[in-house]
N, C-alpha and C. Protein backbone atom coordinates (compact mmCIF):
# COMPACT_ATOMS: atom_id res chain seq x y z
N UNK A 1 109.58 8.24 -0.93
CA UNK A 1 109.47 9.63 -0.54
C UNK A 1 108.03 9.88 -0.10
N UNK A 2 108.14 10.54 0.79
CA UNK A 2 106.67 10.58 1.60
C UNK A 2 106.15 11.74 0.60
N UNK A 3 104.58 12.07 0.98
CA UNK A 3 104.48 13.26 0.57
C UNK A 3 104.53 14.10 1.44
N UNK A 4 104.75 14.37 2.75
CA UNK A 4 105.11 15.76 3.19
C UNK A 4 106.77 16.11 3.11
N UNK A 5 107.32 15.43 2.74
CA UNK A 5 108.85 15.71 2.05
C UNK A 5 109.24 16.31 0.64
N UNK A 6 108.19 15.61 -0.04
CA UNK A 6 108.18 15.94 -1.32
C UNK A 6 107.41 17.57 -1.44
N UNK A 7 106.38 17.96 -0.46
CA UNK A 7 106.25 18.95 -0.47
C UNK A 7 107.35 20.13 0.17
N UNK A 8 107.88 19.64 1.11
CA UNK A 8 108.47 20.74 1.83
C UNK A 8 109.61 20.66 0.81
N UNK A 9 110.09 19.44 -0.24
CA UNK A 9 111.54 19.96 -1.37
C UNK A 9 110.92 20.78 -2.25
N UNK A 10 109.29 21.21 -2.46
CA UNK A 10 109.04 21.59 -3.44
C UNK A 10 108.89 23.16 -3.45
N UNK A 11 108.63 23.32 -2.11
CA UNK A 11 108.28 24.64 -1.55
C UNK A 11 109.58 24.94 -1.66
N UNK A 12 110.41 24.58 -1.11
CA UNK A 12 111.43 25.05 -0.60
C UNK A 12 112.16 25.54 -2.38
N UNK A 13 112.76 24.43 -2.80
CA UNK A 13 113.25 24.70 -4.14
C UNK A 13 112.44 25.86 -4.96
N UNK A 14 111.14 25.76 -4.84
CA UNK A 14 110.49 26.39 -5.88
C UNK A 14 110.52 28.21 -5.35
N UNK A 15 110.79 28.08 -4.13
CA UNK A 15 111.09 29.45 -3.43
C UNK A 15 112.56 30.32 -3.90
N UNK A 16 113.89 29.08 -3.58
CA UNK A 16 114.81 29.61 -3.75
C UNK A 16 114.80 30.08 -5.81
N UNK A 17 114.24 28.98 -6.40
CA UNK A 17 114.33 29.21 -7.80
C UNK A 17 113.70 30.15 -7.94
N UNK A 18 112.52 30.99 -7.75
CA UNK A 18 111.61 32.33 -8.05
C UNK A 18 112.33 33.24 -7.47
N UNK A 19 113.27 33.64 -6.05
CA UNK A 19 114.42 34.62 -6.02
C UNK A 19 115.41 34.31 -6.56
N UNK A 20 116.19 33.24 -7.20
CA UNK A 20 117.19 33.28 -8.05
C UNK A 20 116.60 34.25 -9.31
N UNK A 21 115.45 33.63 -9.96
CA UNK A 21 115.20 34.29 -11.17
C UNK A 21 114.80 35.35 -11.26
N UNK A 22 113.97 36.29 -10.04
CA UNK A 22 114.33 37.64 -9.87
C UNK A 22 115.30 38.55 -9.90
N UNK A 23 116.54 37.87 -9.42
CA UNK A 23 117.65 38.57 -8.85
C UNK A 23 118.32 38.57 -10.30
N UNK A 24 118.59 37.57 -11.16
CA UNK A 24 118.72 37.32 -12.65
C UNK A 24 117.80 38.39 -13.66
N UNK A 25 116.56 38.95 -12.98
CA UNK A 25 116.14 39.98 -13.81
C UNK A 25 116.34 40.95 -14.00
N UNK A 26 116.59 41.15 -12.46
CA UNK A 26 116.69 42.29 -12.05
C UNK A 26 118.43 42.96 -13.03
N UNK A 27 118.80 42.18 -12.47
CA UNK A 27 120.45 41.72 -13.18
C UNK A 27 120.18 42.30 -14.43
N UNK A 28 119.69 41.42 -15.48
CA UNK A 28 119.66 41.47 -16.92
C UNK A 28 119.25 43.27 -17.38
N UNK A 29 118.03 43.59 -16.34
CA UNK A 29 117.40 45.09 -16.80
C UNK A 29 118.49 46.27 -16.06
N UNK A 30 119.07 46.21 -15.37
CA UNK A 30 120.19 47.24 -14.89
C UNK A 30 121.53 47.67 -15.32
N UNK A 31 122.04 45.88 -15.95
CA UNK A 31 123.20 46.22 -16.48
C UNK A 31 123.53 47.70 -17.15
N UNK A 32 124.86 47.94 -17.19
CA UNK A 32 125.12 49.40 -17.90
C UNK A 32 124.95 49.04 -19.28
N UNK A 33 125.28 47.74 -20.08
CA UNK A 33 125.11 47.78 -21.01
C UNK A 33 123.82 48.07 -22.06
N UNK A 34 122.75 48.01 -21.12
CA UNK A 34 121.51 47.84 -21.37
C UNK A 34 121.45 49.32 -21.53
N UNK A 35 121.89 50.38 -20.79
CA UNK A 35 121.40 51.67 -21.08
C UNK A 35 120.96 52.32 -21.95
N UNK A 36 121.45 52.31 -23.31
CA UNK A 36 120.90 53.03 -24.45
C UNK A 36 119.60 52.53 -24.69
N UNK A 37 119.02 51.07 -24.85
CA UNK A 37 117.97 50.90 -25.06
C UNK A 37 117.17 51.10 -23.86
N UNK A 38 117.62 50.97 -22.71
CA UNK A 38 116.32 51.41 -21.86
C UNK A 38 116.03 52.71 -22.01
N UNK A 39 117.11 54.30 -22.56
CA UNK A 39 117.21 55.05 -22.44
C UNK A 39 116.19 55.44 -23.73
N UNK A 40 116.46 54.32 -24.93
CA UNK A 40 116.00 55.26 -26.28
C UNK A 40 114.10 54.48 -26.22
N UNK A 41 113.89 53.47 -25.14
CA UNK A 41 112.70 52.71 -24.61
C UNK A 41 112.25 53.96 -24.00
N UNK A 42 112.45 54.62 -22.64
CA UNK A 42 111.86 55.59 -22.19
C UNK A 42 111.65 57.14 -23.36
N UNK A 43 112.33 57.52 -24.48
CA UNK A 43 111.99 58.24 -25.25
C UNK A 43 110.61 58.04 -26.12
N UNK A 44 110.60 56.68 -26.51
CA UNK A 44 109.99 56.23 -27.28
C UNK A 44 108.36 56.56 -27.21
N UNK A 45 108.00 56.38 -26.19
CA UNK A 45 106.79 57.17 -25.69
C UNK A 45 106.00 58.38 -25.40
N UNK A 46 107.81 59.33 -25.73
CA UNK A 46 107.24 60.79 -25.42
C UNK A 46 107.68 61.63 -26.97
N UNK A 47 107.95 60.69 -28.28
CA UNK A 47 108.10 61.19 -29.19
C UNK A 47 106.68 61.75 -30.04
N UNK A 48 106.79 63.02 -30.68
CA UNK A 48 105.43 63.78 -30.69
C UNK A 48 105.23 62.98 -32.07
N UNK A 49 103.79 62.72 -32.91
CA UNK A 49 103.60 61.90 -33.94
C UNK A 49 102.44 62.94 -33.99
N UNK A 50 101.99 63.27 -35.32
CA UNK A 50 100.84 63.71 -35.51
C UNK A 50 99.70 63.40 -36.31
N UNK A 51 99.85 62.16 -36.65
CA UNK A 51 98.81 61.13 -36.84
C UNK A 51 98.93 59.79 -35.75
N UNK A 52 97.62 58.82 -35.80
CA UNK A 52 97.35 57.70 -34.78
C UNK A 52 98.34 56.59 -35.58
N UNK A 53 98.76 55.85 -34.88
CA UNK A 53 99.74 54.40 -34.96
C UNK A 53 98.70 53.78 -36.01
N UNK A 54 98.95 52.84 -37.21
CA UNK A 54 98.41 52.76 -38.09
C UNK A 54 97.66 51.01 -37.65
């Protein structure tokens, strides 16, 4: 295997694998099932506390 082959399988693969595993994230954080915790995640920040995090 030459090395400009081995580069262009590497580019190439390593391209399609970084949008596979986006599209898989993206996936994982949208599902409907996920809703309550993303939902009770976005609360979580705007709950009033009146002392500092310990």
């Amino acid at each position: 295997m030459s090395h400009d082959l081995a580069l262009l399988l590497a580019k190439s693969f390593g391209l399609f694998y970084l949008i596979v595993f986006s599209v898989l994230i993206v996936l994982h954080t949208y599902r409907p099932s996920r809703k309550a915790q993303l939902d009770q995640a976005a609360r979580a920040i705007l709950n009033a506390e009146d002392r500092p995090c310990p």
